[in-house]
Each structure stands twice: as C-alpha cells, then as structure tokens.
N, C-alpha and C. Protein backbone atom coordinates (compact mmCIF):
# COMPACT_ATOMS: atom_id res chain seq x y z
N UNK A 1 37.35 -7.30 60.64
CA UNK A 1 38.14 -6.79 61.75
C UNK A 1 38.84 -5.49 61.33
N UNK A 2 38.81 -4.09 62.13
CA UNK A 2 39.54 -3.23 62.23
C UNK A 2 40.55 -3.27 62.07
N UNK A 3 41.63 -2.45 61.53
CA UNK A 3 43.31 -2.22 61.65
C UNK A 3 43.56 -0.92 61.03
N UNK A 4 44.26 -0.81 61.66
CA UNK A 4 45.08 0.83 61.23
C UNK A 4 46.33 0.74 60.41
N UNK A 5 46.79 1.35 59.59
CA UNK A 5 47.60 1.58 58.62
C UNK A 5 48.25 2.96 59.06
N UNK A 6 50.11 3.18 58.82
CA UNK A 6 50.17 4.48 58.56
C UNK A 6 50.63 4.12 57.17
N UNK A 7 50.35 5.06 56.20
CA UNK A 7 50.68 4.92 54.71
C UNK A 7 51.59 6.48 54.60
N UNK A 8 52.69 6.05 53.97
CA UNK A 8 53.76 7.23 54.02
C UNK A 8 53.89 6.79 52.12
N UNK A 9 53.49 8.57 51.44
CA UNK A 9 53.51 8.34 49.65
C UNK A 9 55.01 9.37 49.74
N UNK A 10 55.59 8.68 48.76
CA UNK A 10 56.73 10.19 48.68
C UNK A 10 56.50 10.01 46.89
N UNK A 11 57.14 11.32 46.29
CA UNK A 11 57.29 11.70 44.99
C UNK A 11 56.58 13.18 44.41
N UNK A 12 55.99 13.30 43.84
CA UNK A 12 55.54 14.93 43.96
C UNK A 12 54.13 14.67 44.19
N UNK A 13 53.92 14.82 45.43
CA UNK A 13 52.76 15.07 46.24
C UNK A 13 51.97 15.97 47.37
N UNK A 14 52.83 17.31 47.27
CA UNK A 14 52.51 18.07 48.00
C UNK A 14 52.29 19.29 47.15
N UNK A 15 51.25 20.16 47.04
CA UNK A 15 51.02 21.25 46.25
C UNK A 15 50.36 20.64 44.98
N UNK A 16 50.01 19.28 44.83
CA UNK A 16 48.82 19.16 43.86
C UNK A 16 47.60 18.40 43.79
N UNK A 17 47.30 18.53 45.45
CA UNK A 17 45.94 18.67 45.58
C UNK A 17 46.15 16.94 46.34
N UNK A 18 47.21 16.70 47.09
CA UNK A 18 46.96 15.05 47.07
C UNK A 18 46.56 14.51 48.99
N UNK A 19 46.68 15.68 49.48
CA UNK A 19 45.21 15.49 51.01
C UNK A 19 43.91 15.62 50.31
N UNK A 20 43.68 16.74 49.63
CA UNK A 20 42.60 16.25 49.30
C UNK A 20 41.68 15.40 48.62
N UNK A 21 42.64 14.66 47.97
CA UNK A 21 42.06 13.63 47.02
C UNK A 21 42.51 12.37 48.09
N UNK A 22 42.77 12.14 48.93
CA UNK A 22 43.21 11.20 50.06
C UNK A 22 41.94 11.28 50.21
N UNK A 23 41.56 11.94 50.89
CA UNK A 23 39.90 12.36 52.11
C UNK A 23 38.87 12.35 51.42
N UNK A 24 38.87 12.49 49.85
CA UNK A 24 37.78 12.24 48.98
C UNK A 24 38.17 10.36 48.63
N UNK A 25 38.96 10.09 48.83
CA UNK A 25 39.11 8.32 48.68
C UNK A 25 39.08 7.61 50.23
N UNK A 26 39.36 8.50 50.80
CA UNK A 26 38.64 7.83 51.99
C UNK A 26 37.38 7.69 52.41
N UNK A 27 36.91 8.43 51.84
CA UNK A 27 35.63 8.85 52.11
C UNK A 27 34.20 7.70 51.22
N UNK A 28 35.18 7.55 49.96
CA UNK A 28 34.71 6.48 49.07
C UNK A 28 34.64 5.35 49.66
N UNK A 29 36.52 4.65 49.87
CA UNK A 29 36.66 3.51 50.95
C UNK A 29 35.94 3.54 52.57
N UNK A 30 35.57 4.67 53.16
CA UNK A 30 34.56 3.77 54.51
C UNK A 30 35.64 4.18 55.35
N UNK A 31 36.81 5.03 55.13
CA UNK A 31 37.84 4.85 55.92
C UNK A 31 37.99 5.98 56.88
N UNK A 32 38.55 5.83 58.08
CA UNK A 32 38.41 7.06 58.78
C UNK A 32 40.08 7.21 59.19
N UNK A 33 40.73 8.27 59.57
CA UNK A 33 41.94 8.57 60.30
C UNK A 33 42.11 9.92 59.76
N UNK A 34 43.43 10.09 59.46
CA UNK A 34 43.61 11.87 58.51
C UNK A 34 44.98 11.36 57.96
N UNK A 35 45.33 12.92 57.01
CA UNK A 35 46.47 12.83 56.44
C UNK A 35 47.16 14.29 56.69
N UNK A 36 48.69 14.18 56.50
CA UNK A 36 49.16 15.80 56.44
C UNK A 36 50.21 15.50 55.54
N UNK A 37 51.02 16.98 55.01
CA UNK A 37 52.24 17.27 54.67
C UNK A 37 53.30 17.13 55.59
N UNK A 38 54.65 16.32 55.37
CA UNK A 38 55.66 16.16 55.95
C UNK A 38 56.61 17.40 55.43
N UNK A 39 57.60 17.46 56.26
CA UNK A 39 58.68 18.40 55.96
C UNK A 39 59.48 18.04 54.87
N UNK A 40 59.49 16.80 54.84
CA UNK A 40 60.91 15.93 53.78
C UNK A 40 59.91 16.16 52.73
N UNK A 41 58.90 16.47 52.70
CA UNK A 41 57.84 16.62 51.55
C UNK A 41 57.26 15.63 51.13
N UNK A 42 57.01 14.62 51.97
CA UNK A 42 55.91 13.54 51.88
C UNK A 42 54.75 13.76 52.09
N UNK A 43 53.70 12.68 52.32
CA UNK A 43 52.70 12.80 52.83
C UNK A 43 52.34 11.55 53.70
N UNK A 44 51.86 11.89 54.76
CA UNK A 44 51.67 10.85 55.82
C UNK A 44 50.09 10.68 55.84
N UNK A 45 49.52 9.25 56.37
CA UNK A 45 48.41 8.75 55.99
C UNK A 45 48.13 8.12 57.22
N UNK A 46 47.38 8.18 58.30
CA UNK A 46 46.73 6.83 59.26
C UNK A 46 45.92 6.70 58.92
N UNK A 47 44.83 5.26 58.85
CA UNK A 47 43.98 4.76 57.90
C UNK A 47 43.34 4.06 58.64
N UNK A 48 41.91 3.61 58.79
CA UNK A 48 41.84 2.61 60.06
C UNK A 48 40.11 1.77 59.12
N UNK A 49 40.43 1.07 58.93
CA UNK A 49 39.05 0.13 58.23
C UNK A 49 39.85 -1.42 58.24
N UNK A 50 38.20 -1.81 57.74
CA UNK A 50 39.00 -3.64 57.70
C UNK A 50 39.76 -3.67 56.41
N UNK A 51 40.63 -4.80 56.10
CA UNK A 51 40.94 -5.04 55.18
C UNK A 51 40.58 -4.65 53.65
N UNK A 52 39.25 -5.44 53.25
CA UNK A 52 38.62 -5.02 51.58
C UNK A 52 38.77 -3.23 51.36
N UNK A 53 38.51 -2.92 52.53
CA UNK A 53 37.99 -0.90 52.57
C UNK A 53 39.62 -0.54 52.09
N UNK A 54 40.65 -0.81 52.87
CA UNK A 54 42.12 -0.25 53.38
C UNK A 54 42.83 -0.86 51.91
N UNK A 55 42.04 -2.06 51.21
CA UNK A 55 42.99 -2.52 50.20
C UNK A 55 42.73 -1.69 49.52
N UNK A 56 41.34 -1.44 49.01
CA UNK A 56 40.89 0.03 47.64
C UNK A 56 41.36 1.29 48.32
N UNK A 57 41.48 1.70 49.57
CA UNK A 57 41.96 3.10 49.63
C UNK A 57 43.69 2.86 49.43
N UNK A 58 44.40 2.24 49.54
CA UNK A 58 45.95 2.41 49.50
C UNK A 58 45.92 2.10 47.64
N UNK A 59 45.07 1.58 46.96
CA UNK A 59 44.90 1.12 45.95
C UNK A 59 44.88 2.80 45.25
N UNK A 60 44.28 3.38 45.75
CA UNK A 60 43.77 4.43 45.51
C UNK A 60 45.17 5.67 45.58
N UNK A 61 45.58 5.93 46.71
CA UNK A 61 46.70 6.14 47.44
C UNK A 61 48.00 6.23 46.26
N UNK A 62 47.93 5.01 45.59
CA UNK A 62 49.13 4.78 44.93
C UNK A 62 49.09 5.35 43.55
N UNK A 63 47.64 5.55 43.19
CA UNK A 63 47.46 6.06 42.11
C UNK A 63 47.29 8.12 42.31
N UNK A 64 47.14 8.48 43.37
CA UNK A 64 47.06 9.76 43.43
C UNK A 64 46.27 10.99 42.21
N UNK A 65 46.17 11.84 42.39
CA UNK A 65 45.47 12.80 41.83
C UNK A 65 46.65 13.46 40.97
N UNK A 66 45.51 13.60 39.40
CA UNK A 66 46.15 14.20 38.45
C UNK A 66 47.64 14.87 38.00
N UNK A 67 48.01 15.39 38.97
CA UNK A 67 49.44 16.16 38.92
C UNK A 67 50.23 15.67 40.28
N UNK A 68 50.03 15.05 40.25
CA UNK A 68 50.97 14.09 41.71
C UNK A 68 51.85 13.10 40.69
N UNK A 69 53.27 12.81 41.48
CA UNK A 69 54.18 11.76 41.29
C UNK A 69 54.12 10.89 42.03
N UNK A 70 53.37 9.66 42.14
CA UNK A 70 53.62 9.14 43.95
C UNK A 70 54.72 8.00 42.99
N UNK A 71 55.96 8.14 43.81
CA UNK A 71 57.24 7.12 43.13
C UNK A 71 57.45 6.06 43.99
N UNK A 72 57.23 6.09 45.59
CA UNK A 72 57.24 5.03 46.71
C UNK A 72 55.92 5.17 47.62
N UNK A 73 55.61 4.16 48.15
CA UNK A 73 54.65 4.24 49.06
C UNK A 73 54.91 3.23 50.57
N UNK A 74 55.49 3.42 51.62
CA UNK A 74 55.57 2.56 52.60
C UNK A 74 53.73 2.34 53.74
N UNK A 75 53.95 1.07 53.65
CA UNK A 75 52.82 0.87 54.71
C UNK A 75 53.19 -0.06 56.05
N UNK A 76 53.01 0.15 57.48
CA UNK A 76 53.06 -0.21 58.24
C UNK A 76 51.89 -0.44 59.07
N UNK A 77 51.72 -1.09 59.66
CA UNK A 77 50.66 -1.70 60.71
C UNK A 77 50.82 -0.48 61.99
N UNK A 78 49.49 -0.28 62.77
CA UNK A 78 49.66 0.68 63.71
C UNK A 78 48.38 0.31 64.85
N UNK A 79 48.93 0.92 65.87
CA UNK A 79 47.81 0.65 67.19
C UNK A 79 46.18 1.52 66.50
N UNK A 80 44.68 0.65 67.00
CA UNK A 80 43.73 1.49 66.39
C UNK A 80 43.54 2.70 67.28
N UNK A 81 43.21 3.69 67.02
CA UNK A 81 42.97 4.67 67.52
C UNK A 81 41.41 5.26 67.53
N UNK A 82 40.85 4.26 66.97
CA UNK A 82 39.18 4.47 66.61
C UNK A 82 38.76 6.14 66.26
N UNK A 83 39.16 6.44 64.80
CA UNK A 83 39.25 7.64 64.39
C UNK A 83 37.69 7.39 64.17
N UNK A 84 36.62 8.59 64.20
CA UNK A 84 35.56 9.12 63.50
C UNK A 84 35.02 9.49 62.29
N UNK A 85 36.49 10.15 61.87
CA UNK A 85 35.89 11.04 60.33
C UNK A 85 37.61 10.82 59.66
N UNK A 86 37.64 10.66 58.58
CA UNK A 86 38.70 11.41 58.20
C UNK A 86 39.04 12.76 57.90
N UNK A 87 40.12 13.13 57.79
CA UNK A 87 40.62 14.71 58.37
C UNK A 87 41.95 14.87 57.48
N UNK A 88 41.90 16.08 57.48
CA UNK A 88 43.33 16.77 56.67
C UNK A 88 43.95 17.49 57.53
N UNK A 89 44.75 17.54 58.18
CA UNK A 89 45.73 17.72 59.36
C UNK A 89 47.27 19.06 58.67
C-alpha cells in the first residue's frame, strides 16, 4: 500500500549537495515526490512509496551525503498526491 511521508532533516544540510543525494536515494528506493531548501535552512522531503521502499529511503535520509550534518529528522504522515518522478524543487 502507498503512503506519503513529509520528511523535514535539519543540521548542516543545505550547500552540501543533500537534494541531490535525496533524488539519487530516491531514485534507488522506487520513491517518487521532491525535495527543496527551507529558509530556517532545512530541508523538506514528500516521499510517497509503500512502506519497505520509504523505510530504506528515510534510512537513507538520516544518513545524508558526505559533508552534511543531519542532527534531527521529523516524519509525518501526508495526503497521497500520486507524484511521478522525484524532483528537486
């Protein structure tokens, strides 16, 4: 079964490469939605696969790319939106 995720990473994750290593792990996980840069300097995540896919991509998520800090990660449940591709926003 489908479900959507928004996944919100905070810690130093903006300016080292961590949309794009999102969309290359989504892309691994099967997962479709997008991600962007927040102002507070987060990064925001909608995520939309079944369960096994959404557990390895937030799995993924938490571990971030090379020069990233991810220090918190919130996940919430969200309406599906039947995304296509994932996207960097």
């Amino acid at each position: 079964m489908q479900k959507c995720l928004i996944i919100q990473v905070f810690g130093r994750v903006q300016g080292v490469g961590y949309r794009y290593f999102t969309r290359n792990a989504a892309r691994i996980a099967g997962i479709n939605g997008y991600v962007r840069n927040m102002a507070d300097g987060s990064v925001y995540i909608e995520a939309e696969g079944d369960s096994a896919q959404l557990e390895a991509f937030t799995s993924l998520c938490r571990q971030g790319p090379p020069r990233s800090v991810v220090e918190k990660i919130t996940i919430s449940e969200c309406p599906l939106m039947n995304y296509k591709v994932f996207a960097i926003k």
